[in-house]
C-alpha atoms as a PDB file:
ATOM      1  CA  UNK A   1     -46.449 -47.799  31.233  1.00  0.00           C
ATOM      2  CA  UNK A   2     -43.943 -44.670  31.559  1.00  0.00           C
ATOM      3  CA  UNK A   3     -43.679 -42.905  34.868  1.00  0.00           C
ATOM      4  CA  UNK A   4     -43.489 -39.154  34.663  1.00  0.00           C
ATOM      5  CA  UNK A   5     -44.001 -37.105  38.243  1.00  0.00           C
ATOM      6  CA  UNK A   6     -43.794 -33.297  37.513  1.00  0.00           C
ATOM      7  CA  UNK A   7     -40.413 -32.309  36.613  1.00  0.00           C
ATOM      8  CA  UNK A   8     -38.908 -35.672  34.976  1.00  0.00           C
ATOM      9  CA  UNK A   9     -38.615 -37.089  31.630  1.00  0.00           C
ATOM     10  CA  UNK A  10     -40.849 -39.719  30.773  1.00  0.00           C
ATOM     11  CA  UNK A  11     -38.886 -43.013  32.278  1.00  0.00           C
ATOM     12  CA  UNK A  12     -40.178 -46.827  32.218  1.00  0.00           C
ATOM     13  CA  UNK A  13     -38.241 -47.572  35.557  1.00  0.00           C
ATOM     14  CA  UNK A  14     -39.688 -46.019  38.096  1.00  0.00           C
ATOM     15  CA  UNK A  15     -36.822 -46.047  40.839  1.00  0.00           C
ATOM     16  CA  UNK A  16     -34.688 -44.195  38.279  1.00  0.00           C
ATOM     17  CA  UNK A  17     -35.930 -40.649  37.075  1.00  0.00           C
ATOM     18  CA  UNK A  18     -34.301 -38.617  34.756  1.00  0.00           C
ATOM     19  CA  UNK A  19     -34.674 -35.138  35.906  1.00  0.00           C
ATOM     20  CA  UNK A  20     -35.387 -32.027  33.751  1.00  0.00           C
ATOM     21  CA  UNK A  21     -32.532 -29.720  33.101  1.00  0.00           C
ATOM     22  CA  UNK A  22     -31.828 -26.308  31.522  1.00  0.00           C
ATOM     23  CA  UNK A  23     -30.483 -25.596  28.533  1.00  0.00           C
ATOM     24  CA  UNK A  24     -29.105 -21.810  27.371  1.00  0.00           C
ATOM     25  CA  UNK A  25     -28.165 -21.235  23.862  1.00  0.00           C
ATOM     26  CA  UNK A  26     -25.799 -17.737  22.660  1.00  0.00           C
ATOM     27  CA  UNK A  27     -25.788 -17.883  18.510  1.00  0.00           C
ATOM     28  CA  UNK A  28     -23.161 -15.954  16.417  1.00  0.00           C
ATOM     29  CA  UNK A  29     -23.808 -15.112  12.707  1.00  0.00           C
ATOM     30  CA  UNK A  30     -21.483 -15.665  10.640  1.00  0.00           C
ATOM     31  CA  UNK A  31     -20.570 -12.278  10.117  1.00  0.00           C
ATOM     32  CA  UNK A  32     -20.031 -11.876  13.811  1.00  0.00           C
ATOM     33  CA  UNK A  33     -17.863 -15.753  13.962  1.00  0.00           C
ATOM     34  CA  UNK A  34     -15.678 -14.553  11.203  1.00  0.00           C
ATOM     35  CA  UNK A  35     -11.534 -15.419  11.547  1.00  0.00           C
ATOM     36  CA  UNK A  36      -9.515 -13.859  14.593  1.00  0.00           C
ATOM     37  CA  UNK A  37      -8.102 -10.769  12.315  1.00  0.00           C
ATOM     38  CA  UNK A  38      -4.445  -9.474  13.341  1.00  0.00           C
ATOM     39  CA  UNK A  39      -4.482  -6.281  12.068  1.00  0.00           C
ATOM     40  CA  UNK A  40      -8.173  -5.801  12.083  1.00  0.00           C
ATOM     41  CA  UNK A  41      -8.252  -2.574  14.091  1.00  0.00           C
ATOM     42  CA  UNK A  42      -4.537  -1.103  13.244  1.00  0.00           C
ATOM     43  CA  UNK A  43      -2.607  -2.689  10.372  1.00  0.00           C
ATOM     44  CA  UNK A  44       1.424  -1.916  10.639  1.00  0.00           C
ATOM     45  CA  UNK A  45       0.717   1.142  12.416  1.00  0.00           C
ATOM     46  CA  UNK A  46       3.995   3.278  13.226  1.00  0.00           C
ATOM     47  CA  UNK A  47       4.059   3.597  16.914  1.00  0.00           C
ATOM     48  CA  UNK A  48       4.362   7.242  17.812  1.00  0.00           C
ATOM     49  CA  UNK A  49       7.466   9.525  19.524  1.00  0.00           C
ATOM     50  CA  UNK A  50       5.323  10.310  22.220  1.00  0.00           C
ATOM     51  CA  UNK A  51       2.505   8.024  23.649  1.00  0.00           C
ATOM     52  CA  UNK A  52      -0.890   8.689  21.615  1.00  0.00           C
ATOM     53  CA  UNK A  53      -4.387   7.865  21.656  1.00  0.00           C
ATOM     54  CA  UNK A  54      -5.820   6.411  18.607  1.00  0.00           C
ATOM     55  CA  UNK A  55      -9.795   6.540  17.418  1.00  0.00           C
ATOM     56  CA  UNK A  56     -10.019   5.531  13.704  1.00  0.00           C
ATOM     57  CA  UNK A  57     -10.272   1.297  13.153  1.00  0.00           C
ATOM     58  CA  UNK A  58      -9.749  -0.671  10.103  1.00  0.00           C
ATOM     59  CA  UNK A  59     -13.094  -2.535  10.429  1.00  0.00           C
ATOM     60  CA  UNK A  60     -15.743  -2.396  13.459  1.00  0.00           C
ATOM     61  CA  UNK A  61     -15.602  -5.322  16.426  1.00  0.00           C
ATOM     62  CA  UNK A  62     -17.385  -8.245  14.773  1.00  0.00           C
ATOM     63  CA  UNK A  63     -18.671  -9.138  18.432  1.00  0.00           C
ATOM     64  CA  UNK A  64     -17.579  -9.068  21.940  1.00  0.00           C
ATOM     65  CA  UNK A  65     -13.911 -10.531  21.429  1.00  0.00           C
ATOM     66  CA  UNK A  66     -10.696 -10.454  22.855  1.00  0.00           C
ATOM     67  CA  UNK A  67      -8.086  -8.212  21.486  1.00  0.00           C
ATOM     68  CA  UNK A  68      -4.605  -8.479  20.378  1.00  0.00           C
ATOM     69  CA  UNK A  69      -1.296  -6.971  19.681  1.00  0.00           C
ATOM     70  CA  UNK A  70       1.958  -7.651  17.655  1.00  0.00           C
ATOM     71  CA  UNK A  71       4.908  -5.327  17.006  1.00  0.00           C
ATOM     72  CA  UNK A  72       7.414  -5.355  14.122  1.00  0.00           C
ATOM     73  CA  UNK A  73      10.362  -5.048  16.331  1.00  0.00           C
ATOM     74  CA  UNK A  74      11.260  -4.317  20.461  1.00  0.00           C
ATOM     75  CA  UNK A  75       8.712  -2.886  22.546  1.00  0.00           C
ATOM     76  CA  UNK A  76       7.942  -3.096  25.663  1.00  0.00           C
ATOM     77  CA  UNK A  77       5.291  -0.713  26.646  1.00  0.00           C
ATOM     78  CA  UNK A  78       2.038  -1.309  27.368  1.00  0.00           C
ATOM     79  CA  UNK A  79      -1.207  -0.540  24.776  1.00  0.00           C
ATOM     80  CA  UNK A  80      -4.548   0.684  26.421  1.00  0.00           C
ATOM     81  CA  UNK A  81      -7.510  -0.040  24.990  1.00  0.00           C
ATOM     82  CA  UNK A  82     -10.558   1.727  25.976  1.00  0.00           C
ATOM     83  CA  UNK A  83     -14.141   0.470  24.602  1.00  0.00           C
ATOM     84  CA  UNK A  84     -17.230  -1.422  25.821  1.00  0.00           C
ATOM     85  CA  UNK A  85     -18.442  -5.248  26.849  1.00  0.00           C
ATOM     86  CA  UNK A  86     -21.096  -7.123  25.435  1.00  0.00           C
ATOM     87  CA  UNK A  87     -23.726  -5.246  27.797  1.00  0.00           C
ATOM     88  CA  UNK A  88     -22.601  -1.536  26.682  1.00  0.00           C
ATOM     89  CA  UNK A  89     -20.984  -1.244  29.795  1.00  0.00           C
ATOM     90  CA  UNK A  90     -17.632   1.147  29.019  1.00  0.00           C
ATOM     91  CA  UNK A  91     -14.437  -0.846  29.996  1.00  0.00           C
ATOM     92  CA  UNK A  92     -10.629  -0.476  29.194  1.00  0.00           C
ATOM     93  CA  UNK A  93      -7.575  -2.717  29.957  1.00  0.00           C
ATOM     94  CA  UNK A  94      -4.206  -2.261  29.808  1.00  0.00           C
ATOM     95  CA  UNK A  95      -1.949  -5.030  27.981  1.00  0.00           C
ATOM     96  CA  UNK A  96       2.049  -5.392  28.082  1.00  0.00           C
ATOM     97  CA  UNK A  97       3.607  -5.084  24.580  1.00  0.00           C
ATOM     98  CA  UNK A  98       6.324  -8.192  24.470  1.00  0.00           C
ATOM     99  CA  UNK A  99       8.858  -7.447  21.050  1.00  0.00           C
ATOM    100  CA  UNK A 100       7.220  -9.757  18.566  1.00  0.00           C
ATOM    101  CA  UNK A 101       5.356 -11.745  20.520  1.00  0.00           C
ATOM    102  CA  UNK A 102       1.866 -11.443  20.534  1.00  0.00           C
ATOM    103  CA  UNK A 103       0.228 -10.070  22.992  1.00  0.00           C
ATOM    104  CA  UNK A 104      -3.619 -11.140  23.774  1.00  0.00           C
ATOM    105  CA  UNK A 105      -6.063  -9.475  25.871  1.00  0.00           C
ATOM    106  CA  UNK A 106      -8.269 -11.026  28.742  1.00  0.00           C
ATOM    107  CA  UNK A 107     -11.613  -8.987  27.938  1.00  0.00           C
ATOM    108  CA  UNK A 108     -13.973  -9.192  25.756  1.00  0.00           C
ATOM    109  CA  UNK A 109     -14.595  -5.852  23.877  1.00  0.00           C
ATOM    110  CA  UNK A 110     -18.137  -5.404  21.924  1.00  0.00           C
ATOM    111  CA  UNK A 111     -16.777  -1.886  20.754  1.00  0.00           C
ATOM    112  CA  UNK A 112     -13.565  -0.613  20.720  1.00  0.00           C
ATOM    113  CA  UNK A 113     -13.170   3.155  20.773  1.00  0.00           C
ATOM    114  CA  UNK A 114      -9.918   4.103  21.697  1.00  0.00           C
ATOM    115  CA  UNK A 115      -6.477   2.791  21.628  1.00  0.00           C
ATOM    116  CA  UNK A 116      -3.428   4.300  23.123  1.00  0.00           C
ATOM    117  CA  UNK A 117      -0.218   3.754  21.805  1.00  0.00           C
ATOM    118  CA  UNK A 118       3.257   3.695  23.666  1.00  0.00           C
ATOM    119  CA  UNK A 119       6.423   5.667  22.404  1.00  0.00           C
ATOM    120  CA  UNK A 120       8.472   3.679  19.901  1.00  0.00           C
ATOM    121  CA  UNK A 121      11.791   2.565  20.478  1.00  0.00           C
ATOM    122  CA  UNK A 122      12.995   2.107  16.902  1.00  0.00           C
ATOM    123  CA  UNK A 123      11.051   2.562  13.837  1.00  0.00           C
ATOM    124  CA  UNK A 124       8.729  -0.919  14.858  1.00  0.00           C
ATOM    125  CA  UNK A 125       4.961  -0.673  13.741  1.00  0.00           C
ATOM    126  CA  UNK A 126       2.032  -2.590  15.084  1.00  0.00           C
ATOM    127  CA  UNK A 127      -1.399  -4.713  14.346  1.00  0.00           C
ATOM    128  CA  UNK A 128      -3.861  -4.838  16.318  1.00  0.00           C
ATOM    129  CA  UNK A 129      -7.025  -6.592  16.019  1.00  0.00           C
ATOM    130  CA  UNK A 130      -9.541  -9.571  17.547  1.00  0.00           C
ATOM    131  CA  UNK A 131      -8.697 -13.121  18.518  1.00  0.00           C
ATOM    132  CA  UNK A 132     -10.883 -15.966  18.660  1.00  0.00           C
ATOM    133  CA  UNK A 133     -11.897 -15.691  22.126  1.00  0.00           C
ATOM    134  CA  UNK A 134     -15.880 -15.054  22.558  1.00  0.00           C
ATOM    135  CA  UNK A 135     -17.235 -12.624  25.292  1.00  0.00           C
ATOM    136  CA  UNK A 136     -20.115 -14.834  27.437  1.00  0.00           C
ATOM    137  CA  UNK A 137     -23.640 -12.472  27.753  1.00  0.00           C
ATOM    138  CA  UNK A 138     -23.197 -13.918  31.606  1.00  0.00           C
ATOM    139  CA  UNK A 139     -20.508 -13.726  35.058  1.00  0.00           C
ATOM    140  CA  UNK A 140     -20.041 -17.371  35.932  1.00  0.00           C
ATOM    141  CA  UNK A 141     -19.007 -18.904  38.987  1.00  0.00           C
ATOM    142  CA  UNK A 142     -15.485 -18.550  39.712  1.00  0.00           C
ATOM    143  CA  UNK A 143     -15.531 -21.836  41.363  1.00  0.00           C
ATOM    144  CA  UNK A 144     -15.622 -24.953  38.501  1.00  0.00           C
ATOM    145  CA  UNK A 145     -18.178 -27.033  40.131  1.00  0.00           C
ATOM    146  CA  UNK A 146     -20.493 -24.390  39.705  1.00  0.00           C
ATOM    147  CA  UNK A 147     -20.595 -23.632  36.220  1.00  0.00           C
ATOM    148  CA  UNK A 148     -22.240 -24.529  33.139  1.00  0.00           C
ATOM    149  CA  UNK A 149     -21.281 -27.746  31.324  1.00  0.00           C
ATOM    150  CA  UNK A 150     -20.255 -25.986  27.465  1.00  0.00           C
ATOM    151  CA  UNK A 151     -20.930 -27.365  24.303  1.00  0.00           C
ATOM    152  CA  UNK A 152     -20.336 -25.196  20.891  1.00  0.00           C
ATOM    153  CA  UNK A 153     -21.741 -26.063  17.088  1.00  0.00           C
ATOM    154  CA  UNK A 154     -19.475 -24.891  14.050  1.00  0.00           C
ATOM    155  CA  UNK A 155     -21.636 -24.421  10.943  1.00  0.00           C
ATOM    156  CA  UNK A 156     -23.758 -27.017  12.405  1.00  0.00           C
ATOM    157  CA  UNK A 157     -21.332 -29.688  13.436  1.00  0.00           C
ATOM    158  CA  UNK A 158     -20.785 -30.369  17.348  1.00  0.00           C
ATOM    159  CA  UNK A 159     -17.018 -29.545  18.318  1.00  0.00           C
ATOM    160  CA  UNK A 160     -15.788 -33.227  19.491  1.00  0.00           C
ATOM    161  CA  UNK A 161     -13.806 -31.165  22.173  1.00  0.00           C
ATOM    162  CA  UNK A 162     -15.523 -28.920  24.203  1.00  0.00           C
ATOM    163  CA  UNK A 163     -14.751 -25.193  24.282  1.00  0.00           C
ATOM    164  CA  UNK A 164     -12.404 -23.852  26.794  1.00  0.00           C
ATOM    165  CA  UNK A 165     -14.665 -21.747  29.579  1.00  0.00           C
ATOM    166  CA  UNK A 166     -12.530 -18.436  31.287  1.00  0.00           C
ATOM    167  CA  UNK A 167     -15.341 -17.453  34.364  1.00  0.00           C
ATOM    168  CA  UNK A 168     -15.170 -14.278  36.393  1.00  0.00           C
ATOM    169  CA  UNK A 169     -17.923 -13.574  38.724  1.00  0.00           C
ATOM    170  CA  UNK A 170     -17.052 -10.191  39.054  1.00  0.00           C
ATOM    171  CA  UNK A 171     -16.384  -8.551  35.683  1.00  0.00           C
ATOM    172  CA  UNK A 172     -18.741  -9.828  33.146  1.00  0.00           C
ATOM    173  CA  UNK A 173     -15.945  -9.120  30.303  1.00  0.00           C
ATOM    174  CA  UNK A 174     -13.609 -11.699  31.095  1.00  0.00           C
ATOM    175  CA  UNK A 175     -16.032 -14.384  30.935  1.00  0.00           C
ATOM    176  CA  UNK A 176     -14.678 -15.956  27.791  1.00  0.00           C
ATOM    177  CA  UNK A 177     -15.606 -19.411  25.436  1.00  0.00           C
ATOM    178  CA  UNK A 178     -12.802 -20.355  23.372  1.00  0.00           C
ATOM    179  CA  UNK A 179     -14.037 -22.678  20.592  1.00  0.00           C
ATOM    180  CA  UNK A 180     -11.904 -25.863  20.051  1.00  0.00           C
ATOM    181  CA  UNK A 181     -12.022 -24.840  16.232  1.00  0.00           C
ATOM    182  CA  UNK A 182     -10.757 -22.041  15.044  1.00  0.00           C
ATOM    183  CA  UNK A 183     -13.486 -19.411  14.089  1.00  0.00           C
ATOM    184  CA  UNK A 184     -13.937 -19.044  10.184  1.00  0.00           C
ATOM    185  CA  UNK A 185     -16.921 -16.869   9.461  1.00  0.00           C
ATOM    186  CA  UNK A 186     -19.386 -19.692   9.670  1.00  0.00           C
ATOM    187  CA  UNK A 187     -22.226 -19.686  12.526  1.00  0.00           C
ATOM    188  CA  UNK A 188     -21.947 -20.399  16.223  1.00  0.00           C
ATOM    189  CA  UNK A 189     -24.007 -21.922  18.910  1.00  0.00           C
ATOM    190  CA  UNK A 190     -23.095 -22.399  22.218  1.00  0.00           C
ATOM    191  CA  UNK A 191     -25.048 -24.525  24.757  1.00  0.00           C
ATOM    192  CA  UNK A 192     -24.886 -23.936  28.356  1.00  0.00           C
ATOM    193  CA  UNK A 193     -26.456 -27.000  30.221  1.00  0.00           C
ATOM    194  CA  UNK A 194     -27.374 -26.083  33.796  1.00  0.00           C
END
């Protein structure tokens, strides 16, 4: 005969309950889990000959994603991008142009509304767009022991590695889930288990 007090899973040994937990799930369409996109919000855009602010995008945000930055030649200056998080909440954050290297952001941005450029050096361009970096509806616990365990579906399979988890218990932005996988336009889940 089972043995189920109040707040356990039914268990036939009675000195060894299995306690009820908590699961959350966040879902992405596919349309909002489509490919990190490089130039998705400025594709080989000339940088200007004095710094400028820039409000017309390639494509919208597909969700609340990180952003990034590559230049066609040296550059050093530093891109602000101005926009809002997953909770509407207007945010901006500066991020340090490196030559050709890319650059990527530490925020999630649901909307981005403005990006200013810095002056060129040469005649280099630049694309901008989203990585693959997901923006959590939630501020986690700084502190590892306190956080969610993370587990993330791709089109329906279970990711044999778990995603990467950035927490910040202060700025609900930078609370990141990095799928092991690379995003590709096919649905998400993510399961926190608390």
């Amino acid at each position: 005969m089972s043995y189920k007090p109040a707040g356990l899973y039914n268990t036939d040994v009675v000195t060894k309950p299995v306690y009820l937990g908590k699961i959350g799930r966040q879902t992405l369409s596919a349309a909002e889990a489509v490919a990190l996109d490089a130039d998705g919000l400025l594709a080989e855009e000339a940088l200007p000959d004095a710094a400028a602010d820039y409000t017309t995008f390639e494509h919208d945000m597909p969700y609340a994603r990180n952003i990034t930055a590559v230049c066609s030649g040296t550059q050093t200056g530093d891109m602000v991008v101005t926009g809002t998080n997953i909770d509407d909440v207007a945010i901006t954050e500066t991020i340090t142009l490196t030559s050709t290297d890319t650059a990527t952001g530490t925020k999630a941005f649901r909307t981005v509304t403005n990006i200013n450029l810095p002056i060129k050096v040469g005649t280099e361009t630049i694309n901008v767009g989203w990585g693959d970096k997901i923006g959590v509806p939630f501020m986690l616990s700084a502190t590892a022991a306190d956080r969610p365990i993370v587990e993330a579906t791709l089109d329906g399979v279970i990711e044999t590695t778990a995603p990467a988890l950035t927490a910040d218990a202060d700025e609900l932005e930078k609370n990141l889930i990095d799928l092991n996988s690379d995003l590709n336009g096919k649905e998400v889940c993510i399961y926190y288990y608390v």
